[in-house]
N, C-alpha and C. Protein backbone atom coordinates (compact mmCIF):
# COMPACT_ATOMS: atom_id res chain seq x y z
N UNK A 1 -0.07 -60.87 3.32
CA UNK A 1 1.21 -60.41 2.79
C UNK A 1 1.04 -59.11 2.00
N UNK A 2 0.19 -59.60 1.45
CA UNK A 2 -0.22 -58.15 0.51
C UNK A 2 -0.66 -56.97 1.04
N UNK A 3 -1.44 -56.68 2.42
CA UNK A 3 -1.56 -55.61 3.25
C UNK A 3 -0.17 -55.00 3.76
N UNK A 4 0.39 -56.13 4.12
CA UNK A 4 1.89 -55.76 4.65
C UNK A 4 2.69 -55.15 4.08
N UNK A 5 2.74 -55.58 3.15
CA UNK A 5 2.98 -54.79 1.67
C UNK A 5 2.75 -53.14 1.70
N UNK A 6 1.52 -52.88 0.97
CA UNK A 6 1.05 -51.75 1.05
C UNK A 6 1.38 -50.90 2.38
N UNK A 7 0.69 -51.49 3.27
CA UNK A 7 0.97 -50.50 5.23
C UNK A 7 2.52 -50.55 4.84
N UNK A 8 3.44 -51.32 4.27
CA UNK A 8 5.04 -50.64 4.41
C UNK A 8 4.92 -49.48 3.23
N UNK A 9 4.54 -49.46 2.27
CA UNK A 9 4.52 -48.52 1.07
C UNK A 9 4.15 -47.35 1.96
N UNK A 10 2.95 -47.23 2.22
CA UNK A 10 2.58 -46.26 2.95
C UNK A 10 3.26 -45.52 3.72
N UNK A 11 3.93 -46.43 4.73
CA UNK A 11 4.62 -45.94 5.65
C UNK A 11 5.74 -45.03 4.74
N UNK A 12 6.38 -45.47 4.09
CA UNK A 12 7.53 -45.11 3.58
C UNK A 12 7.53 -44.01 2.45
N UNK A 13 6.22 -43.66 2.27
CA UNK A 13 5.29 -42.82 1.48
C UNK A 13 5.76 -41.25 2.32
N UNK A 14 4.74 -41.85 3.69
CA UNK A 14 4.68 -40.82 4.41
C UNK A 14 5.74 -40.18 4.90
N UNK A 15 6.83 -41.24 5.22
CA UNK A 15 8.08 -40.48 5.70
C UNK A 15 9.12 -39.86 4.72
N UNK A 16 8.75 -40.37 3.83
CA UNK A 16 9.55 -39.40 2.56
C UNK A 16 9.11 -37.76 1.97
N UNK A 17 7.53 -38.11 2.15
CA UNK A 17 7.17 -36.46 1.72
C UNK A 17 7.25 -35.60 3.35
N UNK A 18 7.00 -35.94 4.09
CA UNK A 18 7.33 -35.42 5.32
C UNK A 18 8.65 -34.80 5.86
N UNK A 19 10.06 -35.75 4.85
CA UNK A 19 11.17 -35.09 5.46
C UNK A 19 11.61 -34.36 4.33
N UNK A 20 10.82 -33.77 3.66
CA UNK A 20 11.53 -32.66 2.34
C UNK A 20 11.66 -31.29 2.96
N UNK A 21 13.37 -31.19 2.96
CA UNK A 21 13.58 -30.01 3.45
C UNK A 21 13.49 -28.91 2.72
N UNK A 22 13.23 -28.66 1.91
CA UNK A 22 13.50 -27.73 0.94
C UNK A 22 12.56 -26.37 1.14
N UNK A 23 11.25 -26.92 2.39
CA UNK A 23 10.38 -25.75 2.70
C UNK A 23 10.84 -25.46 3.99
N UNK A 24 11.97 -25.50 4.74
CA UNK A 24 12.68 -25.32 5.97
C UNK A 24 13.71 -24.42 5.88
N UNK A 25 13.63 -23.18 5.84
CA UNK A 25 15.02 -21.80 6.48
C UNK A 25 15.64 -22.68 7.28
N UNK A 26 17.08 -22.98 6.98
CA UNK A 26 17.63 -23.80 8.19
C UNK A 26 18.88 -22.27 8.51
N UNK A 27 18.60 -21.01 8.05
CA UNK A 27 19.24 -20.29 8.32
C UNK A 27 19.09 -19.31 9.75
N UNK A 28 17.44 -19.47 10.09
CA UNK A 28 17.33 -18.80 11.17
C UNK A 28 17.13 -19.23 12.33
N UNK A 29 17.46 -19.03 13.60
CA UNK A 29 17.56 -19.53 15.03
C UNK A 29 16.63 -20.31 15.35
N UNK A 30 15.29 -20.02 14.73
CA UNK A 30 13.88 -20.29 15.44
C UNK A 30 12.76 -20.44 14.46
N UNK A 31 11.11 -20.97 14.51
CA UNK A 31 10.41 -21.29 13.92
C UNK A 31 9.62 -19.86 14.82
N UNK A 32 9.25 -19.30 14.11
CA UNK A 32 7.88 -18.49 14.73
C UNK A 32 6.79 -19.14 15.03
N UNK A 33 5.86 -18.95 16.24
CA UNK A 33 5.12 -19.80 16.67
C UNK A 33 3.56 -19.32 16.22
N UNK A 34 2.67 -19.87 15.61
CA UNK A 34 1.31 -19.16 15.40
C UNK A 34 0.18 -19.97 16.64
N UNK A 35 -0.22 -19.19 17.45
CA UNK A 35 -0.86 -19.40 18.39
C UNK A 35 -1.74 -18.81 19.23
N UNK A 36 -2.64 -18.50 18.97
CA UNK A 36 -3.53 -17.11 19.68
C UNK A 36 -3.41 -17.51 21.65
N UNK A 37 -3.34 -18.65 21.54
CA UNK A 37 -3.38 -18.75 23.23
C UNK A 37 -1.96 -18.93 24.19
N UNK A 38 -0.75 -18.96 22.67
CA UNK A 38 0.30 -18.66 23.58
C UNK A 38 1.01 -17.29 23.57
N UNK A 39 -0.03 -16.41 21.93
CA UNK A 39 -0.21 -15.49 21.99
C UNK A 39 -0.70 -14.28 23.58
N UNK A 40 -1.38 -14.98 24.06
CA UNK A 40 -1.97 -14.39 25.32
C UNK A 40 -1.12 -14.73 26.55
N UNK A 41 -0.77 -16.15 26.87
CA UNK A 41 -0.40 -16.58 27.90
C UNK A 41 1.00 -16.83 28.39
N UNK A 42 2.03 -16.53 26.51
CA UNK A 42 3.40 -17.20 27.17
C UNK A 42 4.36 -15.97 28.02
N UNK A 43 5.25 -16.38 28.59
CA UNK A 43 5.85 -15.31 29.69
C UNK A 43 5.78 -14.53 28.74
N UNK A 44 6.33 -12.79 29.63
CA UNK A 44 6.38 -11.66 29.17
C UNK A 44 6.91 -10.94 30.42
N UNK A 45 8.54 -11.61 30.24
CA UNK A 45 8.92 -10.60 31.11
C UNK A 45 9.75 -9.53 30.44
N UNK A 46 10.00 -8.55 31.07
CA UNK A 46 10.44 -7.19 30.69
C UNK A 46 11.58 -7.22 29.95
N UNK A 47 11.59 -6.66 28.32
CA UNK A 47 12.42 -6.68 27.56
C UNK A 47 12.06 -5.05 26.46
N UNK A 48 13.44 -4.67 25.78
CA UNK A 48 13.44 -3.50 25.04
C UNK A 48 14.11 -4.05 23.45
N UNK A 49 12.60 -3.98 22.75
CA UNK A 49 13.17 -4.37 21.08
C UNK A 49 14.29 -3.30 20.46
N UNK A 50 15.28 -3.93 20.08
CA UNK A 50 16.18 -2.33 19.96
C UNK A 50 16.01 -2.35 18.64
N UNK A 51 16.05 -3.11 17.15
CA UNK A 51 15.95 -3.07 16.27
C UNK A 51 15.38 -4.36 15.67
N UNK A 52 14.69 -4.38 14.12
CA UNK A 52 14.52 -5.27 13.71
C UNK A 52 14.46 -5.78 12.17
N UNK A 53 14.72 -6.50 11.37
CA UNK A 53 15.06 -6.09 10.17
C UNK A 53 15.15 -7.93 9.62
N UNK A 54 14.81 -7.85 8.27
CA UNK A 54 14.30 -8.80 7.47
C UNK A 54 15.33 -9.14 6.89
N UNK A 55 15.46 -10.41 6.38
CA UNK A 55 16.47 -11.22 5.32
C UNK A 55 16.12 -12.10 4.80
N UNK A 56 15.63 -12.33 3.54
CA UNK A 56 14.73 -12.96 3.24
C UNK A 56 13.93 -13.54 4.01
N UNK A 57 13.54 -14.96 4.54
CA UNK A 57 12.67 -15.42 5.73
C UNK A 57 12.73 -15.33 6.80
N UNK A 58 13.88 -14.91 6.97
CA UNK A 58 14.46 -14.47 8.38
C UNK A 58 13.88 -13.00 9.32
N UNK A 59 13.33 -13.18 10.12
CA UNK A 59 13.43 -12.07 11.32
C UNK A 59 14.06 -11.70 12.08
N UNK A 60 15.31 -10.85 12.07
CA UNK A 60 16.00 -10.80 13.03
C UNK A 60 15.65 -9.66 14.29
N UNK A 61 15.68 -9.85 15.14
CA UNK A 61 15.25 -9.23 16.67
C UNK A 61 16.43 -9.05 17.56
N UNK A 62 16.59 -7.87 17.52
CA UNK A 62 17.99 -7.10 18.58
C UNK A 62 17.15 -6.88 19.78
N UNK A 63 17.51 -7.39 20.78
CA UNK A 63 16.59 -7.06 22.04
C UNK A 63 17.53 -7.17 23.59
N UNK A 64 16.94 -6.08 24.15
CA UNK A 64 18.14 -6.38 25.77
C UNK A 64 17.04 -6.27 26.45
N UNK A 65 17.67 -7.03 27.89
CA UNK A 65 16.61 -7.56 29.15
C UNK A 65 18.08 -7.52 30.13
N UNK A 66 17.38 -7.18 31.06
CA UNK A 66 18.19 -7.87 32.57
C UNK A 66 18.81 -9.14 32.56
N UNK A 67 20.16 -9.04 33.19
CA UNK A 67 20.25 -10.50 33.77
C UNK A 67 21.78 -10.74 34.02
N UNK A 68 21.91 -12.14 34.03
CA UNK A 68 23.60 -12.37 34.16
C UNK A 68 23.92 -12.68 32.81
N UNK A 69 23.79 -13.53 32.27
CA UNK A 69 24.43 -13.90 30.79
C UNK A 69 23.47 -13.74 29.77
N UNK A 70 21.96 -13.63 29.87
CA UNK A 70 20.94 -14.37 29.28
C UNK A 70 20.84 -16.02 28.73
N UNK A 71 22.06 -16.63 29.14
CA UNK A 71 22.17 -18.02 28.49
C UNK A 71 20.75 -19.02 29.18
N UNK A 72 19.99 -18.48 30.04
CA UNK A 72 19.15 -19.58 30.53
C UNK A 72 17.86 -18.71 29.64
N UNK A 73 17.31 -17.94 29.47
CA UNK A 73 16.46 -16.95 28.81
C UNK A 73 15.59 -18.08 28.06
N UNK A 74 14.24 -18.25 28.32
CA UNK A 74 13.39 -18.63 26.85
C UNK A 74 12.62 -17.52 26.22
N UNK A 75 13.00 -17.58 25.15
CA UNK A 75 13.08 -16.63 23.87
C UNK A 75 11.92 -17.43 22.79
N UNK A 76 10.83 -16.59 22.61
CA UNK A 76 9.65 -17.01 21.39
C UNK A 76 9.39 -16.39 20.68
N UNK A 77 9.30 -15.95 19.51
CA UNK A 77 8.19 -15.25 18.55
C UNK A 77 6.97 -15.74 18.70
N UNK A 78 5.74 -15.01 18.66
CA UNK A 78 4.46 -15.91 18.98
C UNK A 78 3.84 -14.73 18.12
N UNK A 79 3.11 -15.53 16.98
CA UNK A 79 2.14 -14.42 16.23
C UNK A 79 0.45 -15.04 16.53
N UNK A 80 -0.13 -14.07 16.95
CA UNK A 80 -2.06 -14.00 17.44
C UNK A 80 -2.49 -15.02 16.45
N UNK A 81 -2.36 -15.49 15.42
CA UNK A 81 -3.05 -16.56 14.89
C UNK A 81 -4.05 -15.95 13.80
N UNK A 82 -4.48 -14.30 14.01
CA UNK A 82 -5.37 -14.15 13.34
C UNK A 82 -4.64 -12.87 12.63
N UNK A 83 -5.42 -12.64 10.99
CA UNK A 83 -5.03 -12.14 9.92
C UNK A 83 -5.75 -10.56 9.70
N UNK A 84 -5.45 -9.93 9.81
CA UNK A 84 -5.86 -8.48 9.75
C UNK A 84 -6.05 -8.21 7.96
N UNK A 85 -7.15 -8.51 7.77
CA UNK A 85 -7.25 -8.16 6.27
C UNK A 85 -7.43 -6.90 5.47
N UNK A 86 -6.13 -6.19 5.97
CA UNK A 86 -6.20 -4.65 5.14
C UNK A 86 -5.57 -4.98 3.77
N UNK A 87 -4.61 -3.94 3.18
CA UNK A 87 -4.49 -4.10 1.30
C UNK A 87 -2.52 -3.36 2.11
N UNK A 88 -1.67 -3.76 2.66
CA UNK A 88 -1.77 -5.56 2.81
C UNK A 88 -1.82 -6.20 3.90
N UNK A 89 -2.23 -7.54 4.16
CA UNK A 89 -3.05 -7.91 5.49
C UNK A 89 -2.07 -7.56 5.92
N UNK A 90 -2.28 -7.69 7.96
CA UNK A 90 -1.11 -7.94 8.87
C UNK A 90 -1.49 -8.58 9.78
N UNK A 91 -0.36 -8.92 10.25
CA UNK A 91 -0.39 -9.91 11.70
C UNK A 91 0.36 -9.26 12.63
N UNK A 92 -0.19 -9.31 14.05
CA UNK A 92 0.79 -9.01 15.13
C UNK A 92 0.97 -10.24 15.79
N UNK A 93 2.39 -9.64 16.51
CA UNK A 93 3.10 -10.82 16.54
C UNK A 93 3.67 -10.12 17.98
N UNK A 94 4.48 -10.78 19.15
CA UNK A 94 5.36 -10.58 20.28
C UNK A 94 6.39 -11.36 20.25
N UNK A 95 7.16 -10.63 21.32
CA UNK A 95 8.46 -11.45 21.66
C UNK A 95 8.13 -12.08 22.85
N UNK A 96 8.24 -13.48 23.54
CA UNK A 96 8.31 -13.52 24.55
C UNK A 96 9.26 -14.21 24.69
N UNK A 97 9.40 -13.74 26.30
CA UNK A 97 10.85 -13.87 27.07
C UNK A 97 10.65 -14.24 28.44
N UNK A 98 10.99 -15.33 28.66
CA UNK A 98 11.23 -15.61 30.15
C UNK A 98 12.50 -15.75 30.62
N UNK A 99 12.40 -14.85 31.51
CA UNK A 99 13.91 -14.40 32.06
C UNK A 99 13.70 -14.41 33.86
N UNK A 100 14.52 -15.70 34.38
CA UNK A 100 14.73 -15.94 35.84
C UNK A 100 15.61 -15.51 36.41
N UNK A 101 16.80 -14.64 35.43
CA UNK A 101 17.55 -14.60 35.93
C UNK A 101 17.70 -13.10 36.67
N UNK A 102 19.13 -13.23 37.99
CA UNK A 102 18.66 -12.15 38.81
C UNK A 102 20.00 -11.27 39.66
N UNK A 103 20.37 -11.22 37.96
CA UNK A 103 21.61 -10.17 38.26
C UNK A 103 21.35 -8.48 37.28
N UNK A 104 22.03 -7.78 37.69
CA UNK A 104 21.53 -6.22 36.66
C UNK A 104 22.17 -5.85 35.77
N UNK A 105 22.70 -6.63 35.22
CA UNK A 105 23.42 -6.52 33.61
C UNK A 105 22.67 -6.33 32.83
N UNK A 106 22.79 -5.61 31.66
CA UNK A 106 22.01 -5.52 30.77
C UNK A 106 22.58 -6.14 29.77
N UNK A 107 21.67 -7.11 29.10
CA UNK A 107 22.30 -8.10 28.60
C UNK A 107 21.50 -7.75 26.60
N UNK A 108 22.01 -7.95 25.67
CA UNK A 108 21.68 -7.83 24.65
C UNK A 108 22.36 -9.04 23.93
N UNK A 109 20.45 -9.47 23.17
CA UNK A 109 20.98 -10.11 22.19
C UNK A 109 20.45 -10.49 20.80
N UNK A 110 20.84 -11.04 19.90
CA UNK A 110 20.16 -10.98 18.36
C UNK A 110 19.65 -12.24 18.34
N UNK A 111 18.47 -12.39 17.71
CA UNK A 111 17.89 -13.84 17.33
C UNK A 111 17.32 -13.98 16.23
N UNK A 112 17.09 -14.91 15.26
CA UNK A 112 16.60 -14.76 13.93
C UNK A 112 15.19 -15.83 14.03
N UNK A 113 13.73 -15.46 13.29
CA UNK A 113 13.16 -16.59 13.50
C UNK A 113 12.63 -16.82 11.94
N UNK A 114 12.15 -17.86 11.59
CA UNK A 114 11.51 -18.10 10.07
C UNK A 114 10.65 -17.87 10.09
N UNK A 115 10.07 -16.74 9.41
CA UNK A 115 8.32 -16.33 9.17
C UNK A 115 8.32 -16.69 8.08
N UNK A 116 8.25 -17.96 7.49
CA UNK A 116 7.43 -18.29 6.24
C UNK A 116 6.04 -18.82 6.98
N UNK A 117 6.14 -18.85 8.11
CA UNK A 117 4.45 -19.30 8.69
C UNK A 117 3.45 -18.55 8.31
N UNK A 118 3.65 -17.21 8.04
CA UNK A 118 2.96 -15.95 8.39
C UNK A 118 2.69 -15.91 7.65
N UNK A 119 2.88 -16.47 6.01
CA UNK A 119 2.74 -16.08 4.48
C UNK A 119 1.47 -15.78 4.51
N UNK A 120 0.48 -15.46 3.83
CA UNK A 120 -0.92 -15.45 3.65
C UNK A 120 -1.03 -15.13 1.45
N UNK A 121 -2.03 -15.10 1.09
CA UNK A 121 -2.05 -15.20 -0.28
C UNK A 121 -1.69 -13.56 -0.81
N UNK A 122 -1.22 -13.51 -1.84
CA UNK A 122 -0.44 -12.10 -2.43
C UNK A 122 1.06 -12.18 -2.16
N UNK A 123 1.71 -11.78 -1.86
CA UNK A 123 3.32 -11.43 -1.33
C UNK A 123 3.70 -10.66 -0.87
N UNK A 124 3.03 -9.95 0.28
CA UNK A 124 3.41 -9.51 1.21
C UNK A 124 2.26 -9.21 2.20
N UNK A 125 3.00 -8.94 3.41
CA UNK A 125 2.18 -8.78 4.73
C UNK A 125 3.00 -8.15 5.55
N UNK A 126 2.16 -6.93 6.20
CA UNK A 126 3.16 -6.24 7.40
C UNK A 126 2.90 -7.00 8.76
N UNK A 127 4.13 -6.46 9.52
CA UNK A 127 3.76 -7.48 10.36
C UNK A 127 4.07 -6.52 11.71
N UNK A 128 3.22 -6.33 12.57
CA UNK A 128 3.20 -5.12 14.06
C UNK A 128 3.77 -6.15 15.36
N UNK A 129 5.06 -5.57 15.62
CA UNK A 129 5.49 -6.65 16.86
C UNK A 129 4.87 -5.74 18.09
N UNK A 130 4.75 -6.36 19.28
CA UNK A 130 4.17 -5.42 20.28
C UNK A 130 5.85 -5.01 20.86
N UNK A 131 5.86 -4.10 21.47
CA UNK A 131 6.80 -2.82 22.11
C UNK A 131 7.63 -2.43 21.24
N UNK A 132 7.37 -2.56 20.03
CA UNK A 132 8.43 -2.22 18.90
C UNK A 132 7.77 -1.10 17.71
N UNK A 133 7.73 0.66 17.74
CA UNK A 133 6.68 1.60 17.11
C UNK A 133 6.68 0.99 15.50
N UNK A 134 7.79 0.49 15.03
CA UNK A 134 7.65 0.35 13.53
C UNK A 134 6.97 -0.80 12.57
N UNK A 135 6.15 -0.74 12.00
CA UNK A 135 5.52 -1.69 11.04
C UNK A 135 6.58 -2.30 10.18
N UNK A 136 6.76 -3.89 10.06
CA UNK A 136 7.42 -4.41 9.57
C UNK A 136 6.42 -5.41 8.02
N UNK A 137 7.45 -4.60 6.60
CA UNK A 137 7.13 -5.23 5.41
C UNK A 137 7.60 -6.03 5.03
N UNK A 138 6.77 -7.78 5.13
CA UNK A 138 7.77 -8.88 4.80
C UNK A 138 7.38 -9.31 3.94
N UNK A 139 8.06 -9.10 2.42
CA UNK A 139 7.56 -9.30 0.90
C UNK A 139 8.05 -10.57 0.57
N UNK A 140 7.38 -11.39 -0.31
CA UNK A 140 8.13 -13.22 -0.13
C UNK A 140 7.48 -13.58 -1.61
C-alpha cells in the first residue's frame, strides 16, 4: 500500500512540474527546432526570406515560395545544434519548407517561431538564418 502510495505521489509530482506553462511563448506559431541532422536533411525547397524581425521570443519570418495557396506547405525553423562561441555567440539556423504544391502563384507568408531554445548563457546571441544577408540580435 505504501509503494502505491508513493509511485502515485510521484506520478503526480511529475505531471505537475512538467505542465508549468509559464516557460511556453504561447504567442508564436511554432517551437524552433534544435537539430543538427534535421539541420542537414529536412526539405529545402525553394523559398525567398523577405524580412525578419524579433518580438520579444518571437521570430517572425516573411517568406514567399511558389504555389497555389501554400495551405499544404511544411514550414520549420531548424537551428544546427551547435554554438559559435564569438563575444556574442551565434547560431545558424534555416527555414525549411516543403512545398508539393504545383501551381505559379507566388504565394507569401508570415510565421512566428519561439527561440527561447537558442538562449545560451549572457543575454544575447546573434542568430545567421541561411538565404537571409542580415545577422539577427536576439537579446533576452
Amino acid at each position: 500500500m505504501i509503494k502505491k502510495i508513493i509511485s502515485l505521489f510521484c506520478v503526480v509530482f511529475m505531471v505537475t512540474s512538467c505542465s508549468n506553462d509559464d516557460d511556453v511563448n504561447t504567442n508564436c506559431d511554432q517551437l524552433v527546432e534544435v537539430s543538427g541532422e534535421q539541420f542537414k536533411n529536412a526539405p529545402n525547397d525553394q523559398h525567398f526570406i523577405n524580412s525578419v524581425a524579433i518580438n520579444g521570443d518571437c521570430l517572425n519570418i516573411s517568406f514567399s515560395s511558389g504555389g497555389c495557396d501554400g495551405d499544404s506547405w511544411e514550414i520549420k525553423l531548424i537551428d544546427s545544434e551547435v554554438v559559435l562561441f564569438s563575444s556574442p555567440p551565434q547560431r545558424n539556423l534555416r527555414l525549411s519548407l516543403k512545398n508539393e504544391e504545383l501551381c505559379d502563384a507566388v504565394i507569401t507568408k508570415e510565421i512566428t517561431f519561439d527561440i527561447q531554445a537558442l538562449q545560451v548563457s549572457g543575454n544575447q546571441i546573434l542568430l545567421n538564418i541561411e538565404n537571409f544577408e542580415d545577422q539577427i540580435s536576439y537579446e533576452y
